[in-house]
Protein backbone atom coordinates (compact mmCIF):
# COMPACT_ATOMS: atom_id res chain seq x y z
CA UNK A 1 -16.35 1.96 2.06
CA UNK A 2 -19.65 3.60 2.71
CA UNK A 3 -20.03 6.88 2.99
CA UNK A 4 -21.64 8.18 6.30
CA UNK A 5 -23.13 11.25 7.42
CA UNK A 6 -20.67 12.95 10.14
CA UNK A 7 -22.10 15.21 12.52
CA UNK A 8 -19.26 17.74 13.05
CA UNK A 9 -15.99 19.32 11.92
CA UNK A 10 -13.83 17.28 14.31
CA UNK A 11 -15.33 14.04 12.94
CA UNK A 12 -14.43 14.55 9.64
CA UNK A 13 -11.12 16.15 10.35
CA UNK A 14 -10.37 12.77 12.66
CA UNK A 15 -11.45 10.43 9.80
CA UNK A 16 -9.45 12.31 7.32
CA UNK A 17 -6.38 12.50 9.27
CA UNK A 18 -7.06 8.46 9.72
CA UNK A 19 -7.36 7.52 6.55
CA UNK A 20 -4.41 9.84 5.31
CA UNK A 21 -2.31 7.74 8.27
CA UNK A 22 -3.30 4.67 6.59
CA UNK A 23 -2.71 5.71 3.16
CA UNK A 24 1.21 7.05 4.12
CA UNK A 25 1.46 2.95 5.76
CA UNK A 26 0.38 1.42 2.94
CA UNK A 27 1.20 2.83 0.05
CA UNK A 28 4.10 5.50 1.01
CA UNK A 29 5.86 2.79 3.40
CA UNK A 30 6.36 4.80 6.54
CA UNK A 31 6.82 3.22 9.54
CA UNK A 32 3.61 2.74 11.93
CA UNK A 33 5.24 4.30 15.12
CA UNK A 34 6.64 7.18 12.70
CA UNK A 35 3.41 7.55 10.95
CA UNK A 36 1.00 7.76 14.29
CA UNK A 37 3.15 10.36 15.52
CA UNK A 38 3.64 12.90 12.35
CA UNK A 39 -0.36 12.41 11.95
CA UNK A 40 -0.93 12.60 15.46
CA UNK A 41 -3.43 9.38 15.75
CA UNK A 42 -3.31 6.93 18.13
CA UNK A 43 -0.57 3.89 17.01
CA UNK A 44 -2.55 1.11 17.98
CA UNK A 45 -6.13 2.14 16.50
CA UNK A 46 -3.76 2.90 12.93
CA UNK A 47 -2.23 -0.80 14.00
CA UNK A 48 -6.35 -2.27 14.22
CA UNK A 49 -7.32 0.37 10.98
CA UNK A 50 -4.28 -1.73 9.03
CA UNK A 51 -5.49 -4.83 10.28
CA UNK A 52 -8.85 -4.53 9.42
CA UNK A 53 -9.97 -4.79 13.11
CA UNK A 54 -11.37 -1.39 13.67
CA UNK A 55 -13.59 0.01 10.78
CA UNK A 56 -15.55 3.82 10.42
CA UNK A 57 -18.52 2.63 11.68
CA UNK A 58 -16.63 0.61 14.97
CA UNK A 59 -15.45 4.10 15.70
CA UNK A 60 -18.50 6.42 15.16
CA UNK A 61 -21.73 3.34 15.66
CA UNK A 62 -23.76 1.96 13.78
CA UNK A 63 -26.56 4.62 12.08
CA UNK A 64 -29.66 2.93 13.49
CA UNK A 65 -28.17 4.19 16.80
CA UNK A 66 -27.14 7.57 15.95
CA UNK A 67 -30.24 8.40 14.18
């Protein structure tokens, strides 16, 4: 994944808390419904993250447009 430039602390503390979610799906084997709710992220972009339908720069655009 590349690595992008985020603009403030809530960002980073979103994506983080994201890709832990992900991480305690896929590799610890909690439950999505559990999981969305301990990490407090929404269940169905966590459903679309572990689907591959919603990626970092879906949520935060593209960098041509932020920059």
């Amino acid at each position: 994944m590349a690595s992008l430039k985020l603009k403030t602390a809530l960002e980073v503390h979103a994506q983080l808390t994201m890709q832990a979610a992900v991480h305690a799906v896929r590799e610890m084997g909690w439950g999505m419904r559990e999981t969305a709710e301990a990490y407090g992220v929404n269940r169905q972009t966590l459903d679309n993250r572990l689907n591959g339908r919603h990626t970092v720069c879906a949520s935060y655009g593209s960098l041509e447009e932020r920059y």
